[in-house]
C-alpha atoms as a PDB file:
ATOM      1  CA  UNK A   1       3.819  -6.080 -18.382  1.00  0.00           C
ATOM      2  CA  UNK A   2       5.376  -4.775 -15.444  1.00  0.00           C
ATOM      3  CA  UNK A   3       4.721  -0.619 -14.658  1.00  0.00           C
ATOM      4  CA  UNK A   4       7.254   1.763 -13.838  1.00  0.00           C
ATOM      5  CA  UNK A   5       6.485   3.552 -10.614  1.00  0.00           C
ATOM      6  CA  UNK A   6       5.431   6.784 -12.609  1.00  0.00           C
ATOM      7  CA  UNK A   7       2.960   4.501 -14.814  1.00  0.00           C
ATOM      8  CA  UNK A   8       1.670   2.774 -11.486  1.00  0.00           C
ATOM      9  CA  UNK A   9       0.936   6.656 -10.318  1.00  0.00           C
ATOM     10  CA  UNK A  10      -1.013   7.765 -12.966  1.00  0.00           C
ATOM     11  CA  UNK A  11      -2.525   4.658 -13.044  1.00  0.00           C
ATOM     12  CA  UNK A  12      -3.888   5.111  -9.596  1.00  0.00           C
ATOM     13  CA  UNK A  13      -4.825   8.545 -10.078  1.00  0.00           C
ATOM     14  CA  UNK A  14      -7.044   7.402 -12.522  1.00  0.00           C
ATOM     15  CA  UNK A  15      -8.688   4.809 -11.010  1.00  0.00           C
ATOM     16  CA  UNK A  16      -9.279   7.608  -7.768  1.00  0.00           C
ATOM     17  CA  UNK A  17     -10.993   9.762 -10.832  1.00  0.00           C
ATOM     18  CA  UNK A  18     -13.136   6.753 -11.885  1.00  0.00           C
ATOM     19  CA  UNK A  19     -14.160   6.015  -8.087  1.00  0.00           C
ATOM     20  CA  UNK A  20     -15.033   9.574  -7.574  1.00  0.00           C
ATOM     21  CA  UNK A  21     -18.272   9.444  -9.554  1.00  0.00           C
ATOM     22  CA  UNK A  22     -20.419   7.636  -6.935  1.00  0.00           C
ATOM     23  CA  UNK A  23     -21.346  10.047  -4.764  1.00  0.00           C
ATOM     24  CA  UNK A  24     -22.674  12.267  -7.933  1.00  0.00           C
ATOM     25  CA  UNK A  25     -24.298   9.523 -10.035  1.00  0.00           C
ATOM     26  CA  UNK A  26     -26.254   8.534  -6.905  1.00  0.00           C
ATOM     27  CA  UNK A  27     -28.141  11.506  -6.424  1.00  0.00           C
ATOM     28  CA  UNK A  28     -29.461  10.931  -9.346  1.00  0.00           C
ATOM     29  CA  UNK A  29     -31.423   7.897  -8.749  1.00  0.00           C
ATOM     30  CA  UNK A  30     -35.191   7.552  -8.952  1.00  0.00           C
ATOM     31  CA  UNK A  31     -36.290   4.995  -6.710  1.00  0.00           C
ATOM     32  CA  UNK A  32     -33.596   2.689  -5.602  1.00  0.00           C
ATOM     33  CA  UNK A  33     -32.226   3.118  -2.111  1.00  0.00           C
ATOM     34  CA  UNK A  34     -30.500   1.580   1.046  1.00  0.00           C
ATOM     35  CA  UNK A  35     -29.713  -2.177   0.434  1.00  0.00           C
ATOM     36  CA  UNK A  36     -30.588  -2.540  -3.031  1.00  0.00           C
ATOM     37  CA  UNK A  37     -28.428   0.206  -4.593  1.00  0.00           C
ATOM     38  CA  UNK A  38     -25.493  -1.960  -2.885  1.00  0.00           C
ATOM     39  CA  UNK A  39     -26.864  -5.193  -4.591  1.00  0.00           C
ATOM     40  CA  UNK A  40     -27.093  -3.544  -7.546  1.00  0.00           C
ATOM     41  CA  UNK A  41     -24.105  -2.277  -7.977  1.00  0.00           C
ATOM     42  CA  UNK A  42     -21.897  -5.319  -7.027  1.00  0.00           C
ATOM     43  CA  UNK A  43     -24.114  -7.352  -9.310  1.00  0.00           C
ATOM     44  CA  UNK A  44     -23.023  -5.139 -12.047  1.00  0.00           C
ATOM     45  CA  UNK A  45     -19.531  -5.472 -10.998  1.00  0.00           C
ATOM     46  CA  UNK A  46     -19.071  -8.931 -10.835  1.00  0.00           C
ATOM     47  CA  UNK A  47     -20.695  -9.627 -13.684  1.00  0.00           C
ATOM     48  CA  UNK A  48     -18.478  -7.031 -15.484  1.00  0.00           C
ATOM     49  CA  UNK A  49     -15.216  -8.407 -13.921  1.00  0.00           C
ATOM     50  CA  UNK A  50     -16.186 -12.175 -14.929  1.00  0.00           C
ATOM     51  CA  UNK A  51     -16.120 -10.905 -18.477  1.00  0.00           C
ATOM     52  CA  UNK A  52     -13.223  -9.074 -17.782  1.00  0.00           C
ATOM     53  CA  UNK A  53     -11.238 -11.377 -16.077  1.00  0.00           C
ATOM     54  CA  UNK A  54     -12.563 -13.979 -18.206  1.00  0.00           C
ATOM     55  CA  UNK A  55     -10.830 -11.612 -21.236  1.00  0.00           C
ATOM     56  CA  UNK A  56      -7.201 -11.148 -19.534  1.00  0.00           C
ATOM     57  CA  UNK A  57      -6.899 -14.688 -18.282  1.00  0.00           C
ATOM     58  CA  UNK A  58      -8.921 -17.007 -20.204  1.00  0.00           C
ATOM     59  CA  UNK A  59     -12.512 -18.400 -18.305  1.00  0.00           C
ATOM     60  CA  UNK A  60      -9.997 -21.578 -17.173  1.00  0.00           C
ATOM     61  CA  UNK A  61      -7.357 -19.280 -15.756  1.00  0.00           C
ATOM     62  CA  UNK A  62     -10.105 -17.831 -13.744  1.00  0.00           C
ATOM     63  CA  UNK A  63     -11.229 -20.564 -12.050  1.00  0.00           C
ATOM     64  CA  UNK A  64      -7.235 -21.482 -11.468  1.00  0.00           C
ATOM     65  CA  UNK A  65      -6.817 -18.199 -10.045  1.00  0.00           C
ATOM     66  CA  UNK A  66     -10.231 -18.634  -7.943  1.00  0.00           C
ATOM     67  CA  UNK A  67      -8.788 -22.011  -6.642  1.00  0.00           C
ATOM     68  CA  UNK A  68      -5.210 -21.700  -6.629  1.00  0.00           C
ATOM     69  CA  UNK A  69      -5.453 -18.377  -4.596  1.00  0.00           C
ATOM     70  CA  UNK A  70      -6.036 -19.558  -0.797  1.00  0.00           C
ATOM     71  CA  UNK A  71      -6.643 -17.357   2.266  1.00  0.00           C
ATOM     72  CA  UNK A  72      -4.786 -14.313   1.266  1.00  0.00           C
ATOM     73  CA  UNK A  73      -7.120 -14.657  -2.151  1.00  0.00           C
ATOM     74  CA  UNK A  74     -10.115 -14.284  -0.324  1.00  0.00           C
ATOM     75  CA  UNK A  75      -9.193 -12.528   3.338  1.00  0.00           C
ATOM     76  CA  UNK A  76      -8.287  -9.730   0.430  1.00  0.00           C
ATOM     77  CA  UNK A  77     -12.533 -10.741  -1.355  1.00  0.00           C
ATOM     78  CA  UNK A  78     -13.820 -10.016   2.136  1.00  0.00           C
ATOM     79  CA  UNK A  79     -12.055  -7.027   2.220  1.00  0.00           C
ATOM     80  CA  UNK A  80     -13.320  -5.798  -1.069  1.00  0.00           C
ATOM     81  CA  UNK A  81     -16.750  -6.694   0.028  1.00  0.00           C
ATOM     82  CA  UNK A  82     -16.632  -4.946   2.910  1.00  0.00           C
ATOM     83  CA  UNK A  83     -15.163  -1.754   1.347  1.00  0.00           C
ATOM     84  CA  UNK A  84     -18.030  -2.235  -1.170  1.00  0.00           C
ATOM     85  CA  UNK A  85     -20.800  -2.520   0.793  1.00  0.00           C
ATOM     86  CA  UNK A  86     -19.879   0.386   3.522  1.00  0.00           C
ATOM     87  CA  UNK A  87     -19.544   2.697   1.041  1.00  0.00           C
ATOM     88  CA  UNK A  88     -22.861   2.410  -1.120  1.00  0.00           C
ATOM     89  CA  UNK A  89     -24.519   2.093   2.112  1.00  0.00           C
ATOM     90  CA  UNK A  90     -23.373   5.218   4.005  1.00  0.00           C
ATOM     91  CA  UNK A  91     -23.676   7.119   0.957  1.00  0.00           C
ATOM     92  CA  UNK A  92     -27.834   6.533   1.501  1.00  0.00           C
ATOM     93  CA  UNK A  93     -27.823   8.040   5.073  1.00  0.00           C
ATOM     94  CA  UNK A  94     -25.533  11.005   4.562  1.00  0.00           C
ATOM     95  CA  UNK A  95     -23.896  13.231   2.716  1.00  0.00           C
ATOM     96  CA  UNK A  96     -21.144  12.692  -0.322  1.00  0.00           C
ATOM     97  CA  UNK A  97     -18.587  15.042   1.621  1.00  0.00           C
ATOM     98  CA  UNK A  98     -19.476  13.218   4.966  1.00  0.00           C
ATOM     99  CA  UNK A  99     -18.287  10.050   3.636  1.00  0.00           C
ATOM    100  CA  UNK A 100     -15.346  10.585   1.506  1.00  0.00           C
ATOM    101  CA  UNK A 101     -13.898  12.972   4.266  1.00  0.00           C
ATOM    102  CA  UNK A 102     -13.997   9.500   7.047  1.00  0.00           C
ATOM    103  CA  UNK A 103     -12.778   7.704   4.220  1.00  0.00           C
ATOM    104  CA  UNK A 104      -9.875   9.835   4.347  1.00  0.00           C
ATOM    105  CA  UNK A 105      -8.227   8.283   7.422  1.00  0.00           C
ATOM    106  CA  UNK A 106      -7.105   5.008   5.057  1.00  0.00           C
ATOM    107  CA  UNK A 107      -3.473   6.305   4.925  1.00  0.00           C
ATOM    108  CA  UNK A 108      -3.333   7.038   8.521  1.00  0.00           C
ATOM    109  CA  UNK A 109      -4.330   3.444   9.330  1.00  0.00           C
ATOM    110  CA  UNK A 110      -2.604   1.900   6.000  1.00  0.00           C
ATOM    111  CA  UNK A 111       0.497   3.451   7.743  1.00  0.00           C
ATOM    112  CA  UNK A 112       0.212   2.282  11.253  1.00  0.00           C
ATOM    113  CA  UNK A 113      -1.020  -0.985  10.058  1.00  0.00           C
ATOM    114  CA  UNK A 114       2.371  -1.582   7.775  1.00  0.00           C
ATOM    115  CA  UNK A 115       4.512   0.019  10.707  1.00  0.00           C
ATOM    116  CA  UNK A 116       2.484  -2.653  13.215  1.00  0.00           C
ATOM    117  CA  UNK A 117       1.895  -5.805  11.037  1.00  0.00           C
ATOM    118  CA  UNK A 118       5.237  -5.503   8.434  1.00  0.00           C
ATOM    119  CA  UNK A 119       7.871  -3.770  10.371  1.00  0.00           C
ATOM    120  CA  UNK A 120       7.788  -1.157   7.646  1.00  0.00           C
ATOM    121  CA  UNK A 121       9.796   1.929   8.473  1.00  0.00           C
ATOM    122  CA  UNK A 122       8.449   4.487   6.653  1.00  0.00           C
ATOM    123  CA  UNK A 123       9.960   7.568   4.878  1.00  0.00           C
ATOM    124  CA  UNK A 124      10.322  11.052   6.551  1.00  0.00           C
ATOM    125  CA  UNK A 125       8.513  12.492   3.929  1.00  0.00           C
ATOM    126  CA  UNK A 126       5.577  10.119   3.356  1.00  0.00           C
ATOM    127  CA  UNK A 127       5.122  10.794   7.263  1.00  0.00           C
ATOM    128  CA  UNK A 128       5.002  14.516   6.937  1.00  0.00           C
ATOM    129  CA  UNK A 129       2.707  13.924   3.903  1.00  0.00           C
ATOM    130  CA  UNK A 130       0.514  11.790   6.212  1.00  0.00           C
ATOM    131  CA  UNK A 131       0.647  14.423   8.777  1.00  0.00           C
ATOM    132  CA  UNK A 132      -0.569  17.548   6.370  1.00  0.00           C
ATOM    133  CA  UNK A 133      -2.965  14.771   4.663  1.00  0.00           C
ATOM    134  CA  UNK A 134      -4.355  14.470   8.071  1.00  0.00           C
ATOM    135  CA  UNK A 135      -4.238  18.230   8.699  1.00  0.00           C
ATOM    136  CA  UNK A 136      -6.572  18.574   6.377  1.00  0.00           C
ATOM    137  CA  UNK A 137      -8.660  15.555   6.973  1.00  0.00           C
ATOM    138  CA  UNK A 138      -9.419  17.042  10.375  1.00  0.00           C
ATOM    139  CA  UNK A 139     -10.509  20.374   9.069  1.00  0.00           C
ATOM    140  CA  UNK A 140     -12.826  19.481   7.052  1.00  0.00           C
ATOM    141  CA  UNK A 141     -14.129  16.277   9.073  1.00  0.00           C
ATOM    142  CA  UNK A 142     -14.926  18.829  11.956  1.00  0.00           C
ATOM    143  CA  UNK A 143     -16.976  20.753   9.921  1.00  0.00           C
ATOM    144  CA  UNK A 144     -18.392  18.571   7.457  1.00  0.00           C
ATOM    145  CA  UNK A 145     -19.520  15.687  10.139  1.00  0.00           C
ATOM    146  CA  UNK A 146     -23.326  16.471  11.413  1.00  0.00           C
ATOM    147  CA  UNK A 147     -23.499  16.512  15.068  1.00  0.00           C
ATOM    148  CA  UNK A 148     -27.048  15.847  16.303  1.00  0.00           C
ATOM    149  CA  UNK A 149     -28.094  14.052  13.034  1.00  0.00           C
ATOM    150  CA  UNK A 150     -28.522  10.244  14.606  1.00  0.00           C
ATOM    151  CA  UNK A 151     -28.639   9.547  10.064  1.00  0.00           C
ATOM    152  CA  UNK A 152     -25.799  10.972   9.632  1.00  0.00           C
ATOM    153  CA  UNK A 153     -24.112  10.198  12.503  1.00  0.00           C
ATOM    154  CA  UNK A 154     -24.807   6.313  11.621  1.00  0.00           C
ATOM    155  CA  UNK A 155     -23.882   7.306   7.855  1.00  0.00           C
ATOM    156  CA  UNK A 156     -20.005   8.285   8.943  1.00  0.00           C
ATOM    157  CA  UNK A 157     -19.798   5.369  11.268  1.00  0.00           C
ATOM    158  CA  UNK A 158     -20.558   2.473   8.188  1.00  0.00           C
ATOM    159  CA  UNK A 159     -18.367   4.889   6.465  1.00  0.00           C
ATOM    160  CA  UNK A 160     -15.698   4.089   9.019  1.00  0.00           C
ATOM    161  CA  UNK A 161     -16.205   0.079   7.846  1.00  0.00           C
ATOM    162  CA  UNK A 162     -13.912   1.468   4.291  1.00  0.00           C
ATOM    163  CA  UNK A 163     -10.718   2.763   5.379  1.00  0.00           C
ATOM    164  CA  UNK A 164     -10.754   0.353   7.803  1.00  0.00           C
ATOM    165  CA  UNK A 165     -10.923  -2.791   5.214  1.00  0.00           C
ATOM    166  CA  UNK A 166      -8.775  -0.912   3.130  1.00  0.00           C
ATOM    167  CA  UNK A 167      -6.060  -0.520   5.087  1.00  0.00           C
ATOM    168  CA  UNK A 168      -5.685  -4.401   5.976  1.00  0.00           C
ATOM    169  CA  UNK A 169      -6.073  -4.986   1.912  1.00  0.00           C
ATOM    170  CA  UNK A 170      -3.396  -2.817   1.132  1.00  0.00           C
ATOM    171  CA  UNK A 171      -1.323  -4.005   3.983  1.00  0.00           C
ATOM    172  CA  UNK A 172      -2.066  -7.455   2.689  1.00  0.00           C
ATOM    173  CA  UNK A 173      -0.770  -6.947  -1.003  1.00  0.00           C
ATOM    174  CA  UNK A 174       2.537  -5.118   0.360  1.00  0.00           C
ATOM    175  CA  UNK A 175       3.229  -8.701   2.616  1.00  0.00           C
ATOM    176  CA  UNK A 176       2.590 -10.676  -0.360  1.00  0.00           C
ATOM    177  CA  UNK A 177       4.894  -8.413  -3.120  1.00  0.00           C
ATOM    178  CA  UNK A 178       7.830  -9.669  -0.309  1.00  0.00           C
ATOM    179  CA  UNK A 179       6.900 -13.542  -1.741  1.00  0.00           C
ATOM    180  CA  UNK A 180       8.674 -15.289  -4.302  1.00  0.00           C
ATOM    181  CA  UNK A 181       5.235 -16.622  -6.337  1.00  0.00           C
ATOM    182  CA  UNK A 182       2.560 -14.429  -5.100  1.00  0.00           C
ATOM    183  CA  UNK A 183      -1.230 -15.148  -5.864  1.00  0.00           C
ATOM    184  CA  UNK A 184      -2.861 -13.180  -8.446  1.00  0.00           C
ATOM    185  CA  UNK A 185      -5.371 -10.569  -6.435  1.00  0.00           C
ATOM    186  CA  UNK A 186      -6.918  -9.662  -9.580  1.00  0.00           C
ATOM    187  CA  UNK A 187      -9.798 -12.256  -8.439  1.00  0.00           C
ATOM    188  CA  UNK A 188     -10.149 -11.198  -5.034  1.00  0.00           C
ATOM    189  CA  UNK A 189     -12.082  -8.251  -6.819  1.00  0.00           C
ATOM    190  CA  UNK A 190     -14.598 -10.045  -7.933  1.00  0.00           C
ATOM    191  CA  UNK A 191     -15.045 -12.404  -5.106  1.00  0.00           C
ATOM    192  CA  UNK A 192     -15.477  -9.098  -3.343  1.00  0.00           C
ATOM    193  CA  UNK A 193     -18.175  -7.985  -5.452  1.00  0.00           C
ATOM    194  CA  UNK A 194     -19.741 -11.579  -4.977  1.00  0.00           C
ATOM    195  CA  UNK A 195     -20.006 -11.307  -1.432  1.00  0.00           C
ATOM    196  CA  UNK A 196     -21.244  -7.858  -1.410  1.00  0.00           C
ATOM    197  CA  UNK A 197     -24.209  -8.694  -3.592  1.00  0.00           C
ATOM    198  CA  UNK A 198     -24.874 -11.924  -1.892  1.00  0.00           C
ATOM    199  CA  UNK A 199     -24.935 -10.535   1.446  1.00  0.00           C
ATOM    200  CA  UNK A 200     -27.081  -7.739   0.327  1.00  0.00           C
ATOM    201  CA  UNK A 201     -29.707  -9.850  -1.782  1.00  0.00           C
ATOM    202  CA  UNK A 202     -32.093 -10.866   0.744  1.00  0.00           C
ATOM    203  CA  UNK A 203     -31.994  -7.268   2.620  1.00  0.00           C
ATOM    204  CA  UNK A 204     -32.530  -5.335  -1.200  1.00  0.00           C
ATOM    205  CA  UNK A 205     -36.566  -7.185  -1.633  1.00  0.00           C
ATOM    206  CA  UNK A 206     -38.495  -5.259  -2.867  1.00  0.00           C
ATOM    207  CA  UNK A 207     -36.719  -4.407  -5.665  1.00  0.00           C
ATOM    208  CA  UNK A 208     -37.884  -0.784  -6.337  1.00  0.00           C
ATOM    209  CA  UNK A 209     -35.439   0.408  -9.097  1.00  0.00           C
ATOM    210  CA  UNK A 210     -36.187   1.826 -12.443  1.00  0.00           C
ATOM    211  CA  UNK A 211     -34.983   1.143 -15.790  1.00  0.00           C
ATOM    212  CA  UNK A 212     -32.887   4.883 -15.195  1.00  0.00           C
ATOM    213  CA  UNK A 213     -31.959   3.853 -12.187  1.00  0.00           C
ATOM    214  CA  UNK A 214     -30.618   0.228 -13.428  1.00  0.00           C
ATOM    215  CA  UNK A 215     -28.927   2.089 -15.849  1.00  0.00           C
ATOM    216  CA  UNK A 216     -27.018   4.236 -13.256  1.00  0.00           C
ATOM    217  CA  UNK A 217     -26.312   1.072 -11.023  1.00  0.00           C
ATOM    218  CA  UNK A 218     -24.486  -0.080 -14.139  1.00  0.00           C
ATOM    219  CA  UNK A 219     -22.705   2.648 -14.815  1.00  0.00           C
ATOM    220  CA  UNK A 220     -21.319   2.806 -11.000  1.00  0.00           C
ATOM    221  CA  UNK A 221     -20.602  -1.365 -11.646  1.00  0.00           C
ATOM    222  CA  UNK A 222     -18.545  -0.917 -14.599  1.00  0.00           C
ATOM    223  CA  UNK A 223     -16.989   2.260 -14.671  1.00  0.00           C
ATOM    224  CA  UNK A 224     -17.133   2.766 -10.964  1.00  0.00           C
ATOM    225  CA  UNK A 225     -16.226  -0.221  -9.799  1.00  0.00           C
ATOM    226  CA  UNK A 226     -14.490  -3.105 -12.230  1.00  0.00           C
ATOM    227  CA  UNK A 227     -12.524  -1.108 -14.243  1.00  0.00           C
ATOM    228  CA  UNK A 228     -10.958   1.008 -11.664  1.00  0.00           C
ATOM    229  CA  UNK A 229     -10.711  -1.259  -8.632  1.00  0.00           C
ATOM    230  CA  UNK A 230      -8.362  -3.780 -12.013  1.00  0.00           C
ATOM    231  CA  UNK A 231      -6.343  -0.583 -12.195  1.00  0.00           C
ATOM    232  CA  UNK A 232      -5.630  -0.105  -8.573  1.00  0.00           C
ATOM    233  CA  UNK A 233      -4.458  -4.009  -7.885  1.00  0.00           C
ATOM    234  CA  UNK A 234      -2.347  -3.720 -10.657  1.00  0.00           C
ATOM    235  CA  UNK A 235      -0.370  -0.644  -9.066  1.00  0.00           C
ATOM    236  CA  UNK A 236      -0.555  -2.103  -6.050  1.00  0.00           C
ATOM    237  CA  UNK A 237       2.264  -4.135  -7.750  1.00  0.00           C
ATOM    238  CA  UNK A 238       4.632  -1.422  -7.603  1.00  0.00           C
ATOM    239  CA  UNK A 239       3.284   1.215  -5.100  1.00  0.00           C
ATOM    240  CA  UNK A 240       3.664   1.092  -1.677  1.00  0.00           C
ATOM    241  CA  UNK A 241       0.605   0.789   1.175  1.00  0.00           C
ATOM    242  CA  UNK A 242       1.104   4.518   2.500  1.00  0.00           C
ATOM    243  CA  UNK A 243       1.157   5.763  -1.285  1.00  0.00           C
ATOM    244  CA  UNK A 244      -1.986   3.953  -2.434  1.00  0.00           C
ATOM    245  CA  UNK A 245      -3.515   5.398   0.183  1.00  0.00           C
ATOM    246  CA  UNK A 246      -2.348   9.189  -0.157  1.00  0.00           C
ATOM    247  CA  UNK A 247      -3.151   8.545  -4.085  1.00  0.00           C
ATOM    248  CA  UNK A 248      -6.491   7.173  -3.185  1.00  0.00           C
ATOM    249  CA  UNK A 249      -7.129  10.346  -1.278  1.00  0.00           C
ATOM    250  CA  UNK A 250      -7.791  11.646  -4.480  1.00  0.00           C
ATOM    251  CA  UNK A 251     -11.243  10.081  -4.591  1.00  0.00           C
ATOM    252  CA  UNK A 252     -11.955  12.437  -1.900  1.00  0.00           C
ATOM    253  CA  UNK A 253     -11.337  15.848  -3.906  1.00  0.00           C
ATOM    254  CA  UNK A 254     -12.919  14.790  -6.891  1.00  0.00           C
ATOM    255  CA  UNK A 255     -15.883  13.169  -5.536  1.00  0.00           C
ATOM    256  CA  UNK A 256     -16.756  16.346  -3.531  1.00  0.00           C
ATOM    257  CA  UNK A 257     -16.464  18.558  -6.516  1.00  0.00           C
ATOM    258  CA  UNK A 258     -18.587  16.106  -9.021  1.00  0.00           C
ATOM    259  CA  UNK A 259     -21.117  16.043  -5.736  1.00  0.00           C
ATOM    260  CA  UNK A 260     -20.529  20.292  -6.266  1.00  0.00           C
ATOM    261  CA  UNK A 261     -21.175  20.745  -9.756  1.00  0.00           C
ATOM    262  CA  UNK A 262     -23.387  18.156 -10.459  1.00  0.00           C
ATOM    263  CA  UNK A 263     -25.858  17.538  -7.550  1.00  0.00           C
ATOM    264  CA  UNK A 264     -25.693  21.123  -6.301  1.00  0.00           C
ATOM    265  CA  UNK A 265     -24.001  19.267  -2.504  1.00  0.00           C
ATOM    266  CA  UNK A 266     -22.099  22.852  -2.352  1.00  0.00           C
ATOM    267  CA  UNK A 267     -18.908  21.913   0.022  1.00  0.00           C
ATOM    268  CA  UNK A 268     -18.046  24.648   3.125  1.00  0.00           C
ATOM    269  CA  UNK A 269     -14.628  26.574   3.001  1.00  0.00           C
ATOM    270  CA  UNK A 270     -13.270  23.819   5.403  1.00  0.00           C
ATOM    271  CA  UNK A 271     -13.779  20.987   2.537  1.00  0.00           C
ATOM    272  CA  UNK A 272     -12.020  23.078   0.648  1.00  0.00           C
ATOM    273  CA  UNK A 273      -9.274  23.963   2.177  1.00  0.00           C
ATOM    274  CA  UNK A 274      -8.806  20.739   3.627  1.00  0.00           C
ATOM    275  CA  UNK A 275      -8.932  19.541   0.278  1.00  0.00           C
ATOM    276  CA  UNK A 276      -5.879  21.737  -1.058  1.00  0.00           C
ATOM    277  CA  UNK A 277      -4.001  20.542   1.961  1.00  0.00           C
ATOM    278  CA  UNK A 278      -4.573  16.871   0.578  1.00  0.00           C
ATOM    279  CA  UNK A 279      -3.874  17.530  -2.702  1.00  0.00           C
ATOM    280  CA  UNK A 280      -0.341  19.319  -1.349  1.00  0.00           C
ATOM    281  CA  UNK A 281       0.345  16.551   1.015  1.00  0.00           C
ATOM    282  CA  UNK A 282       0.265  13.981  -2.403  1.00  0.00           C
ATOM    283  CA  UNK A 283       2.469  16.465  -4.685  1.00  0.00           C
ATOM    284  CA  UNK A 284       4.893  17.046  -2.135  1.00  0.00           C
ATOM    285  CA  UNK A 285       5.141  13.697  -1.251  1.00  0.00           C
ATOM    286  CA  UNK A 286       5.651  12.090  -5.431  1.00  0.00           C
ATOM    287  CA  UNK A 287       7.795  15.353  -5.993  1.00  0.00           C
ATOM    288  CA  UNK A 288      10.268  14.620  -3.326  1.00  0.00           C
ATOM    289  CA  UNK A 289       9.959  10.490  -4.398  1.00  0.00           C
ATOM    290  CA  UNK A 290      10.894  11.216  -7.641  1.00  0.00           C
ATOM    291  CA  UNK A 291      13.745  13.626  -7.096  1.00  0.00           C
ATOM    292  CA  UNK A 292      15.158  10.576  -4.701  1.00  0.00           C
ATOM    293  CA  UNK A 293      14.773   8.251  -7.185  1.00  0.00           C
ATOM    294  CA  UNK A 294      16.351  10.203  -9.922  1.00  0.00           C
ATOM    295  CA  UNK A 295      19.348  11.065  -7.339  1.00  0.00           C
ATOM    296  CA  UNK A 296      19.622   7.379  -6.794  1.00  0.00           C
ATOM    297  CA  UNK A 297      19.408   6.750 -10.298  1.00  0.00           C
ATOM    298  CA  UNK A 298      22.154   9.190 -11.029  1.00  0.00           C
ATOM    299  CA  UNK A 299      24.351   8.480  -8.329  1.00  0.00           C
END
């Protein structure tokens, strides 16, 4: 059933809410680090999307999804895998606010990207949203980043590896919503969970990971990961590149206040008033979307 844009919004900002929890629920781990929380969690995910994909489309229109989907299918995997990987990884050399806040460039590059690669001419307003957005980015990147830290200095720079995948994803699925039959990118999810655990396998040895920390790993896989990363591809449908990416900033907000409240990572003044310019940025930006719409719609 196809969403209507406001369904495809609130859509998104739940799946941001669901990605948020990372950063939190990995502080609470026991024993498993580096590599082998990675594996870990794409394991989980791609065996939860198999059962989930397997649900929606039937285990035979899986594998006709899987074959029928061709480069775009799996340029979008590698992608995933990629986003994936860089994230679980950086979030084992620095800090939670360090890596959401160089995530945070995505709809700076998801914009250039679609101006560069699609010809897309972009709204006044998104641009001035993309501006504040970036306003605050900037604040609280200066002061959250570490300096002399050569950790966390290698932390933000894997970081760097996720809003740089995910603005060529989310530049890809805008191309493809221009086709007449487009491929079904619900599967390039789970080929980029594949990927990520594959790739990560033979670095994870020795597995170190307790029966908590499995269950945590889990957690992160299905409600982390599958579940929210199906959400997003479906709004992708009916969103635009620049507004999954100012949505997706939400991640940001709300990881760095679970990392707050529940791992006692207090955030500095700038993250949070960088924070309330992001959070401006994406109202203003759906308020003054929705009063052209209904204008349009009127008129």
């Amino acid at each position: 059933m196809k969403m209507s844009h406001r369904q495809a919004v609130w859509t998104l900002v739940l799946a941001s809410l669901m990605w948020s929890i990372a950063g939190v629920v990995s502080r609470f781990l026991e024993s498993a680090r580096g590599f082998e929380v990675t594996f870990w969690r794409s394991a989980f995910n791609a065996l939860a999307l198999v059962i989930l994909l397997s649900w929606l489309k039937g285990p035979a229109g899986l594998a006709a999804a899987l074959r029928q989907g061709g480069r775009a299918l799996w340029l979008s995997g590698l992608c995933w895998g990629v986003m994936y990987t860089a994230f679980m990884l950086a979030l084992t050399l620095t800090s939670v606010a360090n890596v959401l806040v160089t995530m945070s460039i995505g709809p700076l590059l998801t914009a250039l990207l679609a101006r560069v690669a699609l010809g897309h001419r972009l709204q006044p307003r998104t641009w001035g949203a993309i501006a504040l957005a970036g306003l605050g980015i900037a604040w609280m990147y200066g002061h959250e980043v570490s300096g002399g830290d050569p950790r966390h200095l290698l932390g933000t720079a894997v970081a760097l590896g996720v809003p740089i995948a995910a603005a060529v994803n989310w530049t890809l699925l805008q191309h493809l919503k221009g086709q007449d039959s487009p491929p079904d990118m619900l599967a390039a999810v789970l080929i980029g969970a594949a990927l990520s655990a594959l790739v990560t396998l033979p670095l994870a040895a020795p597995f170190a990971a307790s029966t908590r920390d499995l269950s945590l790993l889990a957690l992160l896989g299905v409600v982390q990961l599958a579940i929210p990363c199906l959400l997003a591809v479906a709004a992708a449908r009916v969103l635009s590149g620049p507004e999954i990416s100012l949505l997706g900033l939400l991640e940001v907000v709300f990881g760095v206040l679970w990392a707050w409240l529940g791992a006692g990572e207090a955030p500095s003044l700038a993250v949070l008033g960088g924070g309330l310019l992001v959070l401006l940025a994406l109202v203003g930006n759906e308020l003054l979307g929705l009063r052209t719409r209904l204008a349009t719609v009127s008129g």
